[in-house]
Protein backbone atom coordinates (compact mmCIF):
# COMPACT_ATOMS: atom_id res chain seq x y z
CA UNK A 1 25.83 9.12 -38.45
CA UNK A 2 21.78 8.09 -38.81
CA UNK A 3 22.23 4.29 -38.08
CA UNK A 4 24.78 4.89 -35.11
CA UNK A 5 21.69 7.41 -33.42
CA UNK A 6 19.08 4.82 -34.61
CA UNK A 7 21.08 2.26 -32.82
CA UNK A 8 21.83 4.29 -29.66
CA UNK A 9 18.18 5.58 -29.55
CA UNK A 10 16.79 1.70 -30.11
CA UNK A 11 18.97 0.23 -27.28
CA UNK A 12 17.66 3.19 -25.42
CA UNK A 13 14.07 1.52 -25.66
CA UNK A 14 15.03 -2.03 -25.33
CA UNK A 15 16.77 -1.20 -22.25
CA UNK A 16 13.29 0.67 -21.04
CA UNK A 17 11.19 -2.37 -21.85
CA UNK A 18 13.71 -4.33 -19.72
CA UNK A 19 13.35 -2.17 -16.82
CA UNK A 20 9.93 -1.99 -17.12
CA UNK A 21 9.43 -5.60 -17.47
CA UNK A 22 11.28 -6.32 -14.78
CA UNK A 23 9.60 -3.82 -12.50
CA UNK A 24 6.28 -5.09 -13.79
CA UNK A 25 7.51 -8.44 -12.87
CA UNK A 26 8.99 -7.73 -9.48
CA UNK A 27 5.26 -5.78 -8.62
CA UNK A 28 3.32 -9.27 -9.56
CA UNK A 29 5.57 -11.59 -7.44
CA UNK A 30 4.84 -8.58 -4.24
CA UNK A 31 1.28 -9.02 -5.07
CA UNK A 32 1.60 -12.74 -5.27
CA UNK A 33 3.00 -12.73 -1.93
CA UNK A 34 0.50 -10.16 -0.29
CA UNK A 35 -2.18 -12.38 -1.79
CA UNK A 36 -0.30 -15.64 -0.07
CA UNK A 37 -0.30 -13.68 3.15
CA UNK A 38 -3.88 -12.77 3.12
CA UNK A 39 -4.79 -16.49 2.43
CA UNK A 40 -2.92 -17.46 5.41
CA UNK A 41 -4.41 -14.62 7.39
CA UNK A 42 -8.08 -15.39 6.45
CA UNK A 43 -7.28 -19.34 7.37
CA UNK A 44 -5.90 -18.10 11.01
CA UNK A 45 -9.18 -15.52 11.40
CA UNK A 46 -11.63 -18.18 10.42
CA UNK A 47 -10.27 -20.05 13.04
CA UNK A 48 -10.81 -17.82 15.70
CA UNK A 49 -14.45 -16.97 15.03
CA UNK A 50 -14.94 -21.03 15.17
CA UNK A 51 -12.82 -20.55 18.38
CA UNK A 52 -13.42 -17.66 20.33
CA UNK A 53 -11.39 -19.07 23.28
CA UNK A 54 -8.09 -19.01 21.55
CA UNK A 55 -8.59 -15.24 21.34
CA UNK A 56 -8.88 -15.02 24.92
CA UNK A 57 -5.94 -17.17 25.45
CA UNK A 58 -3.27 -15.08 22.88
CA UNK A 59 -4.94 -11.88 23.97
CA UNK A 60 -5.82 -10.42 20.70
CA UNK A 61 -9.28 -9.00 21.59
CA UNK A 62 -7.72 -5.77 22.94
CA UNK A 63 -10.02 -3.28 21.72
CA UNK A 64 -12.90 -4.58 24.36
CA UNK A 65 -15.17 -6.29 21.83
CA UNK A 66 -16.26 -9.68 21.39
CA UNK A 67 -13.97 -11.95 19.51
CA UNK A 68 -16.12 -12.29 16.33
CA UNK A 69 -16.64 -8.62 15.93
CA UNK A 70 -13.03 -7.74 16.82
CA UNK A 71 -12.34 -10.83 13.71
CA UNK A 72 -15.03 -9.30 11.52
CA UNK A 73 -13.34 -5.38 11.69
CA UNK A 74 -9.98 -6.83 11.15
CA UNK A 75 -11.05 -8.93 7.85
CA UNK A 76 -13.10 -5.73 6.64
CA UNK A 77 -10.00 -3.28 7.03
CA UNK A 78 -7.50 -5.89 5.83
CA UNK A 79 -9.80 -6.19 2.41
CA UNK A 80 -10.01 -2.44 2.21
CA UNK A 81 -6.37 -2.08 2.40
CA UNK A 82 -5.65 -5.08 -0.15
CA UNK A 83 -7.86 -3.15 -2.51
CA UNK A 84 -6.53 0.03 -1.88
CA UNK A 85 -3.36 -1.05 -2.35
CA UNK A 86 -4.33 -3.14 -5.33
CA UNK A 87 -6.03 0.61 -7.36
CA UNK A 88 -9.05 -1.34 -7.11
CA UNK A 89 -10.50 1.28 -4.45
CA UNK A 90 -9.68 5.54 -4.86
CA UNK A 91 -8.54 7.03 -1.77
CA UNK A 92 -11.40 8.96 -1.64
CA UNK A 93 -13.68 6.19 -1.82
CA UNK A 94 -12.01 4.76 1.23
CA UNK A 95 -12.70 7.85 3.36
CA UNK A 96 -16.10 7.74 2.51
CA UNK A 97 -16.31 4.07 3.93
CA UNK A 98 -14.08 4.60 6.61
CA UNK A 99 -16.69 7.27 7.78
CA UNK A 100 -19.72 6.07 7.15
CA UNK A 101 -19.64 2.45 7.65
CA UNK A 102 -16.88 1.82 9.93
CA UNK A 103 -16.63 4.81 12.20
CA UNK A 104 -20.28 5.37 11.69
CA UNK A 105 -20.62 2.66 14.58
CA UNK A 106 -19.07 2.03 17.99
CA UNK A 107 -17.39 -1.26 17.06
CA UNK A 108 -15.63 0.71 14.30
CA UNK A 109 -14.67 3.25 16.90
CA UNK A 110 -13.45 0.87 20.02
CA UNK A 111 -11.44 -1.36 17.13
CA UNK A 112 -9.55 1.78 15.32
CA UNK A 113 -8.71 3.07 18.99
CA UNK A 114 -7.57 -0.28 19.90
CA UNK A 115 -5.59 -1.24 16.87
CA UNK A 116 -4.49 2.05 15.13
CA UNK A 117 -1.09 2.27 16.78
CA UNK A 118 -0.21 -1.62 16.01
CA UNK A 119 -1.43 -1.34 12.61
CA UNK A 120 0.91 1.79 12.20
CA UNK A 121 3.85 -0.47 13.27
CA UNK A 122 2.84 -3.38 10.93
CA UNK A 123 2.68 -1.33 8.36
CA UNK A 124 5.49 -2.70 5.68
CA UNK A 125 5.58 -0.10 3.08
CA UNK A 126 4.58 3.21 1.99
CA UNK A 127 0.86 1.86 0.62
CA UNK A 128 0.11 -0.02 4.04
CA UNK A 129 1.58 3.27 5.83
CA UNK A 130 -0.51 5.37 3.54
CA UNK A 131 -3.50 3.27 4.10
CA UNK A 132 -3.41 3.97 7.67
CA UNK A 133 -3.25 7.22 7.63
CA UNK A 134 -6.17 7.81 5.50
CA UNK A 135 -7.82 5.38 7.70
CA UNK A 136 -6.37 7.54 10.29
CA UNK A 137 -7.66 11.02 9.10
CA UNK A 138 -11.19 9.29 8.16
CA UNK A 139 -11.10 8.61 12.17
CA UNK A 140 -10.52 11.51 13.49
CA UNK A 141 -12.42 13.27 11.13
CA UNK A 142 -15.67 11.36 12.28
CA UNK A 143 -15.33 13.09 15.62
CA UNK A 144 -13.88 9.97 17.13
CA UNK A 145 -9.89 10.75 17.44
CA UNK A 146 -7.99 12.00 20.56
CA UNK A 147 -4.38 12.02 19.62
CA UNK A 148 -3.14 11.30 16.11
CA UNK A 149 -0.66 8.49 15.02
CA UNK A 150 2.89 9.14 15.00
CA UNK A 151 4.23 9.62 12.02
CA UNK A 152 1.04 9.91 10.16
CA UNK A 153 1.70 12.40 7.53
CA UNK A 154 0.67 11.30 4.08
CA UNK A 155 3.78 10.24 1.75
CA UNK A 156 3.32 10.35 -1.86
CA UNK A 157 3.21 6.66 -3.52
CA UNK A 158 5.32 7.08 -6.29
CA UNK A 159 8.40 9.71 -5.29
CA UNK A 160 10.51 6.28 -5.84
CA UNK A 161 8.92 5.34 -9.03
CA UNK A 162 9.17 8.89 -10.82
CA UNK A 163 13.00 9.61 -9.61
CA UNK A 164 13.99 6.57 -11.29
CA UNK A 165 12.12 7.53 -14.60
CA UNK A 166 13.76 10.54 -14.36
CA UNK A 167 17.29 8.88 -13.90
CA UNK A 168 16.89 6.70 -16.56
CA UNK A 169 15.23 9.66 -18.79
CA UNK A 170 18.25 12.00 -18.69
CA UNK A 171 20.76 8.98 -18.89
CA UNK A 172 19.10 8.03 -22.19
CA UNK A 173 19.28 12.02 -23.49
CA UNK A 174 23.11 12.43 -22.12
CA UNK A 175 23.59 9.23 -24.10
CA UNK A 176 22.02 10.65 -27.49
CA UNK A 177 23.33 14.08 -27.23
CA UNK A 178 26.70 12.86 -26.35
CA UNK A 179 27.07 10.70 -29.50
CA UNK A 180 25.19 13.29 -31.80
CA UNK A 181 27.85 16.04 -30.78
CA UNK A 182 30.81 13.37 -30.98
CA UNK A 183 29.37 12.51 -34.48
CA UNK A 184 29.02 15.87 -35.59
CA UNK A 185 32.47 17.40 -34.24
């Protein structure tokens, strides 16, 4: 009876460490493709503040400010959200930027309120959806908002994450009981 609940409970754990290696894996190949993306993104901003004119001619500048400043705000909020989304900065850390450095000036203001609503449809997961609306709240918070994104309500990061601990959790403890009362009957 011992070694066949040993056994059950130590294939239990192996198949944890697999999931969670593989999880842990599949979250470094995302970040190795963010990173790739943000490489590529830099590359294509640098070029436009060596060429303002191509700005004008794909029409980015929307928010009414000069090409290199509209280039600057972009880089600034795209680091902030690779480092939010990264750990590496607390939410309430951002806020505090948000506030006092970025919507603490005009630029800041005229890019948000030219970019908020295309950055909320960019967004490609919960973090980057998450990330704008804490960018979102910081903005109207600083006095600056009129209407609110759609669909701005803060999400939780890790419902998904948690369920599927829980699954596997009370998979693992139907296993054990199951065998311990087939052992024992």
């Amino acid at each position: 009876m011992a070694p066949r609940a040993a056994s059950a409970v130590l294939s239990a754990f192996a198949l944890v460490a697999i999931g969670l290696s593989l999880f842990l894996q599949a979250r470094e190949m995302r970040f190795s493709r963010q990173d790739a993306e943000r490489s590529h993104h830099f590359q294509l901003m640098q070029l436009l503040i060596a060429n303002p004119a191509l700005s004008r001619e794909l029409g980015i500048a929307r928010t009414g400010l000069d090409p290199q400043t509209h280039v600057y705000l972009n880089l600034l909020l795209s680091y902030w959200e690779m480092l939010f989304i990264t750990g590496e900065m607390p939410e309430p850390v951002l806020v505090e930027y948000a506030r006092a450095e970025f919507f603490g000036t005009q630029a800041g203001k005229h890019f948000w309120e030219g970019t908020r609503e295309h950055r909320r449809l960019v967004a490609k997961n919960r973090q980057a959806e998450r990330f704008v609306s804490i960018i979102d709240l910081a903005w109207q918070q600083s006095g600056s908002a009129q209407t609110p994104v759609r669909g701005s309500s803060p999400r939780p990061i890790a419902v998904g994450a948690a369920a599927a601990v829980a699954v596997v959790g009370a998979g693992i403890a139907w296993l054990t009981l199951g065998r311990k009362r087939r052992d024992t009957g």
